[in-house]
PDB file of N, CA and C in Angstrom:
ATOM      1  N   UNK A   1     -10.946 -15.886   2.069  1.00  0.00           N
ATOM      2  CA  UNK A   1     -10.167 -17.062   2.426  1.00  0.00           C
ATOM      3  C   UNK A   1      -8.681 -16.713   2.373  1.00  0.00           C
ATOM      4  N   UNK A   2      -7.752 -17.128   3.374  1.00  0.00           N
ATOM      5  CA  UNK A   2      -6.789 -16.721   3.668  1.00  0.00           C
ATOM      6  C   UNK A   2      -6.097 -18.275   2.886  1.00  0.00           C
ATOM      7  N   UNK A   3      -4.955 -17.809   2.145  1.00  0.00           N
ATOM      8  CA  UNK A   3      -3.532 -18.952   1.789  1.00  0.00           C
ATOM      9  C   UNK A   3      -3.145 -19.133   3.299  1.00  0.00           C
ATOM     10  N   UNK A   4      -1.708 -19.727   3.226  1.00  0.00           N
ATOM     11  CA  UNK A   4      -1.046 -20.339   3.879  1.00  0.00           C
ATOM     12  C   UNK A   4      -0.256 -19.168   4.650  1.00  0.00           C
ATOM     13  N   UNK A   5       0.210 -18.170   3.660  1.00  0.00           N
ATOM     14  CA  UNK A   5       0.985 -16.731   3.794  1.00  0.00           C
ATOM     15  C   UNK A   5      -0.337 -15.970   4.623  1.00  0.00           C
ATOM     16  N   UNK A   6      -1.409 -16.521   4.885  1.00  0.00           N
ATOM     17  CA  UNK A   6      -2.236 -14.997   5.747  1.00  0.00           C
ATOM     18  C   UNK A   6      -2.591 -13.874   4.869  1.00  0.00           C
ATOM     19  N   UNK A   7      -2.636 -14.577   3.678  1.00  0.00           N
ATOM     20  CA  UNK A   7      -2.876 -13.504   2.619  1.00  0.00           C
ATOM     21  C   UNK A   7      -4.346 -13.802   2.226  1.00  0.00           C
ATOM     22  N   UNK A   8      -4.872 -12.321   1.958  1.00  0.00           N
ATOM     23  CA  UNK A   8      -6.315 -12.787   1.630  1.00  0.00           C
ATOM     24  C   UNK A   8      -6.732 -12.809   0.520  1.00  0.00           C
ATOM     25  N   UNK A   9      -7.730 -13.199  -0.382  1.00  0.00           N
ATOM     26  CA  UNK A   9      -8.025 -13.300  -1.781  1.00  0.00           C
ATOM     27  C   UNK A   9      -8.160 -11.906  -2.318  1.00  0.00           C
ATOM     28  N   UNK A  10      -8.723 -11.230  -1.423  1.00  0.00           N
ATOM     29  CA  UNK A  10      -8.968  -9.812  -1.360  1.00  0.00           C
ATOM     30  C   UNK A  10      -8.069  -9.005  -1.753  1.00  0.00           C
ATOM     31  N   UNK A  11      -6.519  -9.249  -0.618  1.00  0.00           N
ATOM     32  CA  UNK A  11      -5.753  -8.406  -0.591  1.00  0.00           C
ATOM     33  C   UNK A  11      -4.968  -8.291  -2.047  1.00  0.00           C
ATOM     34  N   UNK A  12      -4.947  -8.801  -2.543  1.00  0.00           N
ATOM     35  CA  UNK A  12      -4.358  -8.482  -4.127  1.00  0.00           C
ATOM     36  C   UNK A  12      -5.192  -9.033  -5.184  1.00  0.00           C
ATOM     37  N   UNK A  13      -5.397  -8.603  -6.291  1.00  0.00           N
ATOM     38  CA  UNK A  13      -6.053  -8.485  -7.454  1.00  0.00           C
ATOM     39  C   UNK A  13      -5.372  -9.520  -8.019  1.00  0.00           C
ATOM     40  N   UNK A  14      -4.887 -11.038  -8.265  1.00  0.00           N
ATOM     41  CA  UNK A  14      -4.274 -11.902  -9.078  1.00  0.00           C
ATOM     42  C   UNK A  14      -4.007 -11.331 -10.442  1.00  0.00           C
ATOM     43  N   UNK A  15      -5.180 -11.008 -11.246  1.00  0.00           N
ATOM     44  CA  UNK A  15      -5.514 -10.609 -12.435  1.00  0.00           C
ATOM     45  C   UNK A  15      -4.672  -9.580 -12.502  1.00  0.00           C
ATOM     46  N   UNK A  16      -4.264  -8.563 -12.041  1.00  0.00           N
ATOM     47  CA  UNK A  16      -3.727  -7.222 -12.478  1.00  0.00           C
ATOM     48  C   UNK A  16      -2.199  -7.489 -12.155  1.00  0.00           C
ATOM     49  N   UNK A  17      -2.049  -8.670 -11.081  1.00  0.00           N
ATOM     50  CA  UNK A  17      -0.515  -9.005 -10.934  1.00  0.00           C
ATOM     51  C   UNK A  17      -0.249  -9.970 -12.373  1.00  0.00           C
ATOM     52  N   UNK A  18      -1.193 -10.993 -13.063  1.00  0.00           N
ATOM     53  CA  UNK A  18      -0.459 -11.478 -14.398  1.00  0.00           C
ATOM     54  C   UNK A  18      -0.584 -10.553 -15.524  1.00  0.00           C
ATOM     55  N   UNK A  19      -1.396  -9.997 -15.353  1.00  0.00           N
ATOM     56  CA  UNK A  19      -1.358  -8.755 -15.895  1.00  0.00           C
ATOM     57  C   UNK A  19       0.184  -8.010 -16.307  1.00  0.00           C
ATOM     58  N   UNK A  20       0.663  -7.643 -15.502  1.00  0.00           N
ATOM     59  CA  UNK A  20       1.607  -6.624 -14.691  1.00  0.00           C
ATOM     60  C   UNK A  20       2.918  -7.624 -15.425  1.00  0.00           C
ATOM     61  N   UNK A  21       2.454  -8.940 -15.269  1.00  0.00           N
ATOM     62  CA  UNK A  21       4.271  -9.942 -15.349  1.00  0.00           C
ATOM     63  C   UNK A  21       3.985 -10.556 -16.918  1.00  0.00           C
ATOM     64  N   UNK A  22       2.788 -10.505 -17.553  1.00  0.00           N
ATOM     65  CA  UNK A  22       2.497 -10.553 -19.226  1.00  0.00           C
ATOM     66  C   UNK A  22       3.457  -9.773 -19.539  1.00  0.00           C
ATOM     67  N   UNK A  23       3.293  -7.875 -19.066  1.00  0.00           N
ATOM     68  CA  UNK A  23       2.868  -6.719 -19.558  1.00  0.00           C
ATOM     69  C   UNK A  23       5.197  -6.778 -19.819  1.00  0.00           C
ATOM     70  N   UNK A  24       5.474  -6.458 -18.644  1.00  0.00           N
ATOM     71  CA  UNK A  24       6.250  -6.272 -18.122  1.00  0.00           C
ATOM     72  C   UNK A  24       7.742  -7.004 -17.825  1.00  0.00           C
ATOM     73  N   UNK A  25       7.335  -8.789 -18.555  1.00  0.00           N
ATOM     74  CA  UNK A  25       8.284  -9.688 -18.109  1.00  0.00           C
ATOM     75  C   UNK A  25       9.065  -9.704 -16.969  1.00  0.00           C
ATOM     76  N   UNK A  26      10.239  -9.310 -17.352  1.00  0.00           N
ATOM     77  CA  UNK A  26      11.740  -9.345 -16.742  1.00  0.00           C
ATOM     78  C   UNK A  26      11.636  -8.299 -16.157  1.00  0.00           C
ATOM     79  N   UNK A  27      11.267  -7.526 -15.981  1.00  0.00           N
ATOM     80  CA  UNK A  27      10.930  -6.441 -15.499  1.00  0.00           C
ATOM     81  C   UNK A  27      10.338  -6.166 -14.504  1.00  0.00           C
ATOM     82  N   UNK A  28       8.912  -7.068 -14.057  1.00  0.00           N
ATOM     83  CA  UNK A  28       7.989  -7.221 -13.161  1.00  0.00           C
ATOM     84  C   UNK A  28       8.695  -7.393 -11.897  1.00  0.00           C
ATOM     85  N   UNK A  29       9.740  -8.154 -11.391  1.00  0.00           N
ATOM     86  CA  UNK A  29      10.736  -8.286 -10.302  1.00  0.00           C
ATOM     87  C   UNK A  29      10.905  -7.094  -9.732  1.00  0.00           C
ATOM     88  N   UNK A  30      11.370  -5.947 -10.643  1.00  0.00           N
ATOM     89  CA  UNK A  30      11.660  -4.515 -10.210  1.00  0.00           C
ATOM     90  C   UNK A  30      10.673  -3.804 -10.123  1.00  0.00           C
ATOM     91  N   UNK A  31       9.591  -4.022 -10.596  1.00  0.00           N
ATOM     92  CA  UNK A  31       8.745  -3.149 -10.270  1.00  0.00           C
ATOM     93  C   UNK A  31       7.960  -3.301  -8.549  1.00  0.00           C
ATOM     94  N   UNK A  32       8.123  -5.023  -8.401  1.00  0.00           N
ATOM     95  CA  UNK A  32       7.572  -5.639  -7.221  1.00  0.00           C
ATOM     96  C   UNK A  32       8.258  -4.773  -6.253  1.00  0.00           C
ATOM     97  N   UNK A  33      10.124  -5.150  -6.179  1.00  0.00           N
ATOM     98  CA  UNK A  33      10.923  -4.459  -5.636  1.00  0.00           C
ATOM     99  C   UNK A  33      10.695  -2.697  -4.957  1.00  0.00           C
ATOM    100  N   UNK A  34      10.518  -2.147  -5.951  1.00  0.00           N
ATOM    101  CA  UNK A  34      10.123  -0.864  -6.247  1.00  0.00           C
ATOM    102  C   UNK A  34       9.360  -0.323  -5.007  1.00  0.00           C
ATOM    103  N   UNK A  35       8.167  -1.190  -5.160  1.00  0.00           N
ATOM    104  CA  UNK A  35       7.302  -1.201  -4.338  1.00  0.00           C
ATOM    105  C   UNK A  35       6.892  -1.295  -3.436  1.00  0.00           C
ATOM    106  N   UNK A  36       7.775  -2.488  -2.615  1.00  0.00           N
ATOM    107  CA  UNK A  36       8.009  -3.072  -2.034  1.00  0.00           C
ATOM    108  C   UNK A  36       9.227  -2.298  -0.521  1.00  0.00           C
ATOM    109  N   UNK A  37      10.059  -1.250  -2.239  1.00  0.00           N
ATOM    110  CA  UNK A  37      10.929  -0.612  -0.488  1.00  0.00           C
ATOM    111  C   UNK A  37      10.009   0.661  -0.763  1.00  0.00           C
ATOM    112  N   UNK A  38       9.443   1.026  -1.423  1.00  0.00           N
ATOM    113  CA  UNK A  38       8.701   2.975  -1.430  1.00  0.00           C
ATOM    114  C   UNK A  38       7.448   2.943  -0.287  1.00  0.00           C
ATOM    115  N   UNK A  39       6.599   1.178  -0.363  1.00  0.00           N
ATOM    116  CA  UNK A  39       5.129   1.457   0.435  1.00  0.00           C
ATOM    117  C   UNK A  39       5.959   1.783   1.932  1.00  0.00           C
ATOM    118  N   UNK A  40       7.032   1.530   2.466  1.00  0.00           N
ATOM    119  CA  UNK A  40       7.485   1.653   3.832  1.00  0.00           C
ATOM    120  C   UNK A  40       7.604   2.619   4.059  1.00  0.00           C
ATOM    121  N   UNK A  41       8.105   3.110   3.293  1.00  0.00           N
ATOM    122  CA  UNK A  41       8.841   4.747   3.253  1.00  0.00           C
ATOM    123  C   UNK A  41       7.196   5.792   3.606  1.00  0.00           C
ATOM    124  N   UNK A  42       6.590   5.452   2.616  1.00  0.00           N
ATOM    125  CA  UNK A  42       5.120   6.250   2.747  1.00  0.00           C
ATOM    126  C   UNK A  42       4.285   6.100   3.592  1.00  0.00           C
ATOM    127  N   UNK A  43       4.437   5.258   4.168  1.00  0.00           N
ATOM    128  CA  UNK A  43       3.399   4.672   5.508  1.00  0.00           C
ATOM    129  C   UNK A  43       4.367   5.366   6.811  1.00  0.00           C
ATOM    130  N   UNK A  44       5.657   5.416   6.722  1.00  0.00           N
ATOM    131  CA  UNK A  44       6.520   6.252   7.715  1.00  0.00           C
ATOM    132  C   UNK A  44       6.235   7.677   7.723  1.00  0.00           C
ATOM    133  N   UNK A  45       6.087   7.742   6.401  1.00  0.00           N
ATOM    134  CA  UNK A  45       5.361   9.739   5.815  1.00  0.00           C
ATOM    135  C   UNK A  45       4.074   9.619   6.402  1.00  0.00           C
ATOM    136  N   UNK A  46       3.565   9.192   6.104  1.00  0.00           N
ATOM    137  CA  UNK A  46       2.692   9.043   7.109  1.00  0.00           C
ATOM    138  C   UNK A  46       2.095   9.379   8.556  1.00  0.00           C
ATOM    139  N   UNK A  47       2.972   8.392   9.182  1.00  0.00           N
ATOM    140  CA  UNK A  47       2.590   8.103  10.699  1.00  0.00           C
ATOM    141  C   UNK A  47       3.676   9.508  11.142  1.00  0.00           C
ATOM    142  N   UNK A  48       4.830   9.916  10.509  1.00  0.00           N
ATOM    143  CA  UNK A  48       5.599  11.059  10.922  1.00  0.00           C
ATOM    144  C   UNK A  48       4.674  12.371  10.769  1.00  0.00           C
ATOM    145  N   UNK A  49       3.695  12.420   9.468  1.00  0.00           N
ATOM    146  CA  UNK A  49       2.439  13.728   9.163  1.00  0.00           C
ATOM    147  C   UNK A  49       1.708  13.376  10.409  1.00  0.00           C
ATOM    148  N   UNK A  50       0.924  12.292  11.041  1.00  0.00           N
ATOM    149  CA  UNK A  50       0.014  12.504  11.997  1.00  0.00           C
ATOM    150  C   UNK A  50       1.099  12.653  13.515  1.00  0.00           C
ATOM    151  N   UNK A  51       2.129  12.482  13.380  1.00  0.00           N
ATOM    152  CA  UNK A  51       2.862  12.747  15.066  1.00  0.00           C
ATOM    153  C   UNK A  51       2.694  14.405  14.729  1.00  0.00           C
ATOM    154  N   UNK A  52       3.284  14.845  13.639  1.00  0.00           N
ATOM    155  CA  UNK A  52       3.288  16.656  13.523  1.00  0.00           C
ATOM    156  C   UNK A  52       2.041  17.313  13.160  1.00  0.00           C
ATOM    157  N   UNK A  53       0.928  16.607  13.292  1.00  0.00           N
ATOM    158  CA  UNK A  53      -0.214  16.825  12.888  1.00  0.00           C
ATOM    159  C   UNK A  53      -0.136  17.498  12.132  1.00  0.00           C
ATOM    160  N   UNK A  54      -0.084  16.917  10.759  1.00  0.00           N
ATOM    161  CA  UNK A  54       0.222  17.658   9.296  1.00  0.00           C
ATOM    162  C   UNK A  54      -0.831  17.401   8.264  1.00  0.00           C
ATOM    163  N   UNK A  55      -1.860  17.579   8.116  1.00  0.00           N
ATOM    164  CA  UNK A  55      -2.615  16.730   7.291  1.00  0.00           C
ATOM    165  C   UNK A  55      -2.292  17.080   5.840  1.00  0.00           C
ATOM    166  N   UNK A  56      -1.838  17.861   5.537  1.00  0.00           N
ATOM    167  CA  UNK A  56      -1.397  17.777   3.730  1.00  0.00           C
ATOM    168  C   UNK A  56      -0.215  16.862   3.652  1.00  0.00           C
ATOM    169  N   UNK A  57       0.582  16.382   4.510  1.00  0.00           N
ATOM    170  CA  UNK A  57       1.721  15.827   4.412  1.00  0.00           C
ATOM    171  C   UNK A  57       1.490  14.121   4.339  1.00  0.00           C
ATOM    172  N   UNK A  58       0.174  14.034   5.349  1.00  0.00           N
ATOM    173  CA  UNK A  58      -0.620  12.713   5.291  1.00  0.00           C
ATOM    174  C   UNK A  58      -1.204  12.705   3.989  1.00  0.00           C
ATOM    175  N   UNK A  59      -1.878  13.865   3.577  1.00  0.00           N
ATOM    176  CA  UNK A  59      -2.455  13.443   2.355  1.00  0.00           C
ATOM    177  C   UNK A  59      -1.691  13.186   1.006  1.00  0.00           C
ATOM    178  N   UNK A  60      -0.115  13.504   0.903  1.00  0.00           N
ATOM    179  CA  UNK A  60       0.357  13.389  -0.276  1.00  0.00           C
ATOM    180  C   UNK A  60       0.913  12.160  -0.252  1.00  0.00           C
ATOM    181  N   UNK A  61       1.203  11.691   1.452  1.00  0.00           N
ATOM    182  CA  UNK A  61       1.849  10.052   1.136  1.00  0.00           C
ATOM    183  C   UNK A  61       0.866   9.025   0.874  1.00  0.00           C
ATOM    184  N   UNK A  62      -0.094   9.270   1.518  1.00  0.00           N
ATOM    185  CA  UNK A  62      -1.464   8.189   1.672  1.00  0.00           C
ATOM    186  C   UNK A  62      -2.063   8.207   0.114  1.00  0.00           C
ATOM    187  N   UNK A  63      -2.116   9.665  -0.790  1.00  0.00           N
ATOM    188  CA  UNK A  63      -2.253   9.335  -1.970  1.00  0.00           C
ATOM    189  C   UNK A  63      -1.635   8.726  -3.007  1.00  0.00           C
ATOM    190  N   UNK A  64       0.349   8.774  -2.758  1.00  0.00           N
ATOM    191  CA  UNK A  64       0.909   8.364  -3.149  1.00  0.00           C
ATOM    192  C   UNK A  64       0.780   6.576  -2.906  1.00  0.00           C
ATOM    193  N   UNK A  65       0.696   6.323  -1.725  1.00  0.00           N
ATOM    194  CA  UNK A  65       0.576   5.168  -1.526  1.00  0.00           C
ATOM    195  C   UNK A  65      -0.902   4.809  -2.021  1.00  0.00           C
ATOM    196  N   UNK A  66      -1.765   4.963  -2.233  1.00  0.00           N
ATOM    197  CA  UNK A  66      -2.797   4.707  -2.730  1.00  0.00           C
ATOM    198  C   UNK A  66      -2.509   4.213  -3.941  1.00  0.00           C
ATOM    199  N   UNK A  67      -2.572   5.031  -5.191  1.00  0.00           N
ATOM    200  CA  UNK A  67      -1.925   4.809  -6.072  1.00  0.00           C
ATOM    201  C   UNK A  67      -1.156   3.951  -6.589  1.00  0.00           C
ATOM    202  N   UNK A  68       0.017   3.660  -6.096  1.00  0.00           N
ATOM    203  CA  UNK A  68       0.978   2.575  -6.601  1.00  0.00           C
ATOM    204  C   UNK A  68       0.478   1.292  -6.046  1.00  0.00           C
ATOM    205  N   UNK A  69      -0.183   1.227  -4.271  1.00  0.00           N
ATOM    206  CA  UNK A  69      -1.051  -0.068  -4.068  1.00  0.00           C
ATOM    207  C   UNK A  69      -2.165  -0.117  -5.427  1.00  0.00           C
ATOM    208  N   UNK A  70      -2.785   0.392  -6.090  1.00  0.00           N
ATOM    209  CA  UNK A  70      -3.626   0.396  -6.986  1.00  0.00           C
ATOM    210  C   UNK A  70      -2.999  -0.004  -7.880  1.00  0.00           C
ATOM    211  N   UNK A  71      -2.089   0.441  -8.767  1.00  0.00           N
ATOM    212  CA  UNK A  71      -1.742  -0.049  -9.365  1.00  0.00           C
ATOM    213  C   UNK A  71      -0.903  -1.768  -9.680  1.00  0.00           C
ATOM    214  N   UNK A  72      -0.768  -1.907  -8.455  1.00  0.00           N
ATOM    215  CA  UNK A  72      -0.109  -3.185  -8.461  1.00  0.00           C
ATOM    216  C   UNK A  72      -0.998  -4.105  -7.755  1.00  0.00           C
ATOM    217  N   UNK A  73      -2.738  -3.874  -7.746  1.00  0.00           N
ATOM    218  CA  UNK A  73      -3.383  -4.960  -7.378  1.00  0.00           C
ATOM    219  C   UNK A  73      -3.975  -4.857  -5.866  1.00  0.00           C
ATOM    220  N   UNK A  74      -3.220  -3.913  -5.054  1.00  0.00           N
ATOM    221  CA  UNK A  74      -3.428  -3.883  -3.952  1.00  0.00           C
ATOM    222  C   UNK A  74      -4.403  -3.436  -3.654  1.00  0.00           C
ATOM    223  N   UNK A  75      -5.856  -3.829  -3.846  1.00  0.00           N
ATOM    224  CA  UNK A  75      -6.922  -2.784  -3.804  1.00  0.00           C
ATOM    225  C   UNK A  75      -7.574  -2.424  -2.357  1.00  0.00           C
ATOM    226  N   UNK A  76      -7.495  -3.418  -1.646  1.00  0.00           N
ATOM    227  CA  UNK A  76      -7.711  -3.142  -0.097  1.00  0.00           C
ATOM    228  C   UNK A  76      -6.754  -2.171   0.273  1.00  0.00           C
ATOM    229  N   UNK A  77      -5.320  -2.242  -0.044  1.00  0.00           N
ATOM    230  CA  UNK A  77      -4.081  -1.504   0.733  1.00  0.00           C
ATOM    231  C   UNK A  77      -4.935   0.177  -0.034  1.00  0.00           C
ATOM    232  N   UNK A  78      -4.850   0.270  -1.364  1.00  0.00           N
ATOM    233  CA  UNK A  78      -5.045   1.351  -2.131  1.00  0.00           C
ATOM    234  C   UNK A  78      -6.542   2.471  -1.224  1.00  0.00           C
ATOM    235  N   UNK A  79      -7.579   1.366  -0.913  1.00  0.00           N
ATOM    236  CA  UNK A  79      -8.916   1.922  -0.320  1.00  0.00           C
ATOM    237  C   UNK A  79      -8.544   2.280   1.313  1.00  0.00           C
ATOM    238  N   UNK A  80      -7.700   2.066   1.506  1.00  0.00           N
ATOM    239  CA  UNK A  80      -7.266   2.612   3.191  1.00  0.00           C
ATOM    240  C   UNK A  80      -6.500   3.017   2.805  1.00  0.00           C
ATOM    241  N   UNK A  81      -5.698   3.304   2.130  1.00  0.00           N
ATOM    242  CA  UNK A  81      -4.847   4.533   1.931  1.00  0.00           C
ATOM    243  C   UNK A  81      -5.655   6.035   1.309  1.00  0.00           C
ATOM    244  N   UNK A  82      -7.173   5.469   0.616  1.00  0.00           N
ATOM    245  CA  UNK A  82      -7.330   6.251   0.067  1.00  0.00           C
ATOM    246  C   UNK A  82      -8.232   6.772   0.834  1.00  0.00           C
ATOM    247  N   UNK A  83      -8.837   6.617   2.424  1.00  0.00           N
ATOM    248  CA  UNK A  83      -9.178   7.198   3.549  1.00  0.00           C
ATOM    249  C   UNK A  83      -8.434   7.786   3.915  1.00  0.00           C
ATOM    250  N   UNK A  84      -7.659   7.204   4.503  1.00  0.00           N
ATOM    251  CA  UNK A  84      -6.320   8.858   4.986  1.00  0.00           C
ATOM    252  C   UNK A  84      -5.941   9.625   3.864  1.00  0.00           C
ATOM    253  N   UNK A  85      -6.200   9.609   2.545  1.00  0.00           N
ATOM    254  CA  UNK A  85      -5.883  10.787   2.467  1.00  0.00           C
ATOM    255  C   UNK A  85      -6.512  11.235   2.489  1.00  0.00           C
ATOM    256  N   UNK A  86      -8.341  11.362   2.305  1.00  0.00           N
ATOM    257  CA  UNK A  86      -9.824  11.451   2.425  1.00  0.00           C
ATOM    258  C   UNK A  86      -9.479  12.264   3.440  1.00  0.00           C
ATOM    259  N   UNK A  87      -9.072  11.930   4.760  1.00  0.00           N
ATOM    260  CA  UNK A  87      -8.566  12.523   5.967  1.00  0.00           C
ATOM    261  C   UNK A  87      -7.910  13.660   6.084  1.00  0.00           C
ATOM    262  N   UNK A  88      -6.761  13.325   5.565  1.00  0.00           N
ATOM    263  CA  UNK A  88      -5.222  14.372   5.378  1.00  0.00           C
ATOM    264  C   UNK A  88      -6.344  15.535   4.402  1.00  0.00           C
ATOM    265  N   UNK A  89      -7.304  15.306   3.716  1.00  0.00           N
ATOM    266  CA  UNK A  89      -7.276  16.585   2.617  1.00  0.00           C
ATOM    267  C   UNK A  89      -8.428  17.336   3.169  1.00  0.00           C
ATOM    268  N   UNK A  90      -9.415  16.829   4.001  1.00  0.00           N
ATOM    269  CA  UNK A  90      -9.962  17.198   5.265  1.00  0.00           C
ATOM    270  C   UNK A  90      -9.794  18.123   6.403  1.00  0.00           C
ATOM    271  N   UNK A  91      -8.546  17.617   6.610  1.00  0.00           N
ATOM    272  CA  UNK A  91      -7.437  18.596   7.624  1.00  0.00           C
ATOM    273  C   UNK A  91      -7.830  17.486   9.045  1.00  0.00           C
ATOM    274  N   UNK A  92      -8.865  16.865   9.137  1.00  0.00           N
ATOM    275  CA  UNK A  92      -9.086  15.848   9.764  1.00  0.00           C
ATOM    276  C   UNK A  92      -8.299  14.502  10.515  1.00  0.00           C
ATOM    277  N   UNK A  93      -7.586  14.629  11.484  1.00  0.00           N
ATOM    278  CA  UNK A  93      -6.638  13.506  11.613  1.00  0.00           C
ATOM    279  C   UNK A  93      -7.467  12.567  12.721  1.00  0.00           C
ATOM    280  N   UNK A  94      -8.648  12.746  13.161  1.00  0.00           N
ATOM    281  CA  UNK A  94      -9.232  11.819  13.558  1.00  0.00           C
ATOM    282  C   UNK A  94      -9.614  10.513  13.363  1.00  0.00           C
ATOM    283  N   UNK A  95      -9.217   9.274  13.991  1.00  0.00           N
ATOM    284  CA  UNK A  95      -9.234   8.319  13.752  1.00  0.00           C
ATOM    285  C   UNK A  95      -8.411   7.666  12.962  1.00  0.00           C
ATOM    286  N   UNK A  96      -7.184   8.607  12.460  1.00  0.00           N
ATOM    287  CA  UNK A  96      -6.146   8.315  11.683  1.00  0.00           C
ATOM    288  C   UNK A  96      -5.044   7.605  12.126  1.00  0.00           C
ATOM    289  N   UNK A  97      -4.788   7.417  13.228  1.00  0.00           N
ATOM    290  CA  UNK A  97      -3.969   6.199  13.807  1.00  0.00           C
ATOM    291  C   UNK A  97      -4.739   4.856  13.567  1.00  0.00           C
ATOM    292  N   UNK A  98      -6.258   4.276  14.021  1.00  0.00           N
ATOM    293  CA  UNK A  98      -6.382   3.661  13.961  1.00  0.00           C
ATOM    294  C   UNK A  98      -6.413   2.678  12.240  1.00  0.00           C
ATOM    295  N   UNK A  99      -6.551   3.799  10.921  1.00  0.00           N
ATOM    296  CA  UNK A  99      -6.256   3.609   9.658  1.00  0.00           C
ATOM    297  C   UNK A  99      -5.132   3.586   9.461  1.00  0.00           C
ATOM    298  N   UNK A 100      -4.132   3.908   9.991  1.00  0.00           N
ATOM    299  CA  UNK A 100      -2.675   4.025   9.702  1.00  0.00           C
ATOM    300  C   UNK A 100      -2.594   2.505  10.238  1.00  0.00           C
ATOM    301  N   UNK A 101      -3.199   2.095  11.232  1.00  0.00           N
ATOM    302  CA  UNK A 101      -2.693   0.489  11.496  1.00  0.00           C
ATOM    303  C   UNK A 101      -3.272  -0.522  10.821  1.00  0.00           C
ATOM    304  N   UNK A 102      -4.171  -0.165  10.687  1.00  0.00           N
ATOM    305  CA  UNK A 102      -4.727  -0.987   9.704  1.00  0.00           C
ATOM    306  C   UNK A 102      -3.905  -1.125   7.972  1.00  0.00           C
ATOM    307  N   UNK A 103      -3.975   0.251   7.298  1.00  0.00           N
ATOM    308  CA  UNK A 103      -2.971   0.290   6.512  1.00  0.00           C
ATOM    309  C   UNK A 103      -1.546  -0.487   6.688  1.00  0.00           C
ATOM    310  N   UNK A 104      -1.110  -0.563   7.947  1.00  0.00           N
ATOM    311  CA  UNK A 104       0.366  -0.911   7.802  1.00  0.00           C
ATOM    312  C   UNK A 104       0.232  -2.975   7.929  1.00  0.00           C
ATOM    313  N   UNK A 105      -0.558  -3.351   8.275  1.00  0.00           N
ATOM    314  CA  UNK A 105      -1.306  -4.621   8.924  1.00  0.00           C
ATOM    315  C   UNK A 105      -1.552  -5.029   6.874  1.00  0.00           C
ATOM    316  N   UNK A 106      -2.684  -4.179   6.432  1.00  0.00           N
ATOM    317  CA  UNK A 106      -2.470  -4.794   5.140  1.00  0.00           C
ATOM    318  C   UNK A 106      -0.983  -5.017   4.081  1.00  0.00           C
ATOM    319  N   UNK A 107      -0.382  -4.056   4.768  1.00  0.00           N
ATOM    320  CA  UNK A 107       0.695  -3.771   3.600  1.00  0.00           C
ATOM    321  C   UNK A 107       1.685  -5.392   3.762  1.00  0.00           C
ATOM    322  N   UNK A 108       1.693  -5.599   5.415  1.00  0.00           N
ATOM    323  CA  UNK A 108       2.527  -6.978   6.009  1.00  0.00           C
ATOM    324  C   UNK A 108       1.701  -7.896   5.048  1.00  0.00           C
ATOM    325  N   UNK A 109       0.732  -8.203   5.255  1.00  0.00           N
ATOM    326  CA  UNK A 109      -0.303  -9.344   4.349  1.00  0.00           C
ATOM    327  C   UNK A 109       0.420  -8.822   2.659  1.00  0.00           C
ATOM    328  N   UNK A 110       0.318  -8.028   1.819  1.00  0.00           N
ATOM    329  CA  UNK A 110       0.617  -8.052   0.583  1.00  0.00           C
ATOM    330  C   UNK A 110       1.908  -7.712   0.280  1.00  0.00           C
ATOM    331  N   UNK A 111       2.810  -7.710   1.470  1.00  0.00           N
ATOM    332  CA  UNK A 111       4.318  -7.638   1.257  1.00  0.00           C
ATOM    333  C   UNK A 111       5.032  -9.280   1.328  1.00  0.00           C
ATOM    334  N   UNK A 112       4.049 -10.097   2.051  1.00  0.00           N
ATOM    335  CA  UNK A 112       4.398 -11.380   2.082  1.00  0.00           C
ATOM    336  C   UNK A 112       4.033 -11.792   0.883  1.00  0.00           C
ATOM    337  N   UNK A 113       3.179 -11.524   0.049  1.00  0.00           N
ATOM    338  CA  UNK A 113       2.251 -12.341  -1.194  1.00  0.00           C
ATOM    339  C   UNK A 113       3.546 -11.462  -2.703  1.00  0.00           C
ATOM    340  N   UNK A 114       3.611 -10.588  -2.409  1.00  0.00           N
ATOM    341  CA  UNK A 114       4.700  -9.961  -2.989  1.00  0.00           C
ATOM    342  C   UNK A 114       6.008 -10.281  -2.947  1.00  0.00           C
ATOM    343  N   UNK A 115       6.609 -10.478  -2.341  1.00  0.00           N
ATOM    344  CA  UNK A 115       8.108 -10.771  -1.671  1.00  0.00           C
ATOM    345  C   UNK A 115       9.114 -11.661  -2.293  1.00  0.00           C
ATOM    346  N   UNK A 116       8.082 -12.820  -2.867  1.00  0.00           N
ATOM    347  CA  UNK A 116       8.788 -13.896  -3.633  1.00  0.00           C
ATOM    348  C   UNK A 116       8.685 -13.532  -5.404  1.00  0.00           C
ATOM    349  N   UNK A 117       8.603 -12.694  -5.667  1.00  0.00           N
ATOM    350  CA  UNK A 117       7.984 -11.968  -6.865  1.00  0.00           C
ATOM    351  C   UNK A 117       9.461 -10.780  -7.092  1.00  0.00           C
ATOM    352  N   UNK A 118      10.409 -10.330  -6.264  1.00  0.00           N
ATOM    353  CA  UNK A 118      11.178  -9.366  -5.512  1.00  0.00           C
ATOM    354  C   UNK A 118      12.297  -9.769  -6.370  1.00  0.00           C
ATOM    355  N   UNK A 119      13.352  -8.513  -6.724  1.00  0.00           N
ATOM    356  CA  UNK A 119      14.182  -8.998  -7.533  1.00  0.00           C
ATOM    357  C   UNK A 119      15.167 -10.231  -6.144  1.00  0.00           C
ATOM    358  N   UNK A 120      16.142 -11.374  -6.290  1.00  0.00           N
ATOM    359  CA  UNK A 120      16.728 -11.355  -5.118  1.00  0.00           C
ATOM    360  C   UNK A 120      17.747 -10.692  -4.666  1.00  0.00           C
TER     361      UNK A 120
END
């Protein structure tokens, strides 16, 4: 079931985000932040590894991005990230555009659910 934001119940873990703002207070803002400008950056590492057909280069952003989506709840974003790198460590770049869009499609959905969470 989708909110109002197009966000899905799926796409973030609630629990690991109060989690995260218990854990973290005043703090949690920056970490959102954090996150918020690095997943762009890595999804660009990314889509720049499959134009140079690079697959270790896919695999260190897609793991990186895996990861920190994991950690902050993102478990859909984290499990398609954690195909391309499945991919990238493969040497495999097949079908990796169509995961790269998908990846970037979730990240819009949990960058909106995120956003208001953002230091201002």
């Amino acid at each position: 079931m989708r909110d109002s934001r197009g966000v899905d119940a799926s796409d973030l873990d609630e629990s690991v985000l109060d989690s995260l703002r218990e854990i973290m207070d005043e703090t949690f803002p920056v970490l959102v932040q954090t996150y918020l400008a690095e997943a762009p950056r890595l999804i660009g590492a990314m889509a720049s590894a499959l134009a140079d057909e690079d697959p270790d280069r896919l695999r260190q952003a897609a793991h990186s991005l895996k990861s920190a989506s994991a950690n902050i709840g993102a478990s859909r974003l984290a499990e398609a990230a954690g195909r391309l790198e499945a991919r990238g460590r493969a040497g495999d770049l097949s079908g990796v555009r169509d995961g790269l869009e998908l990846t970037k499609s979730l990240f819009e959905r949990v960058r909106s659910h995120l956003a208001p969470f953002a230091m201002p």
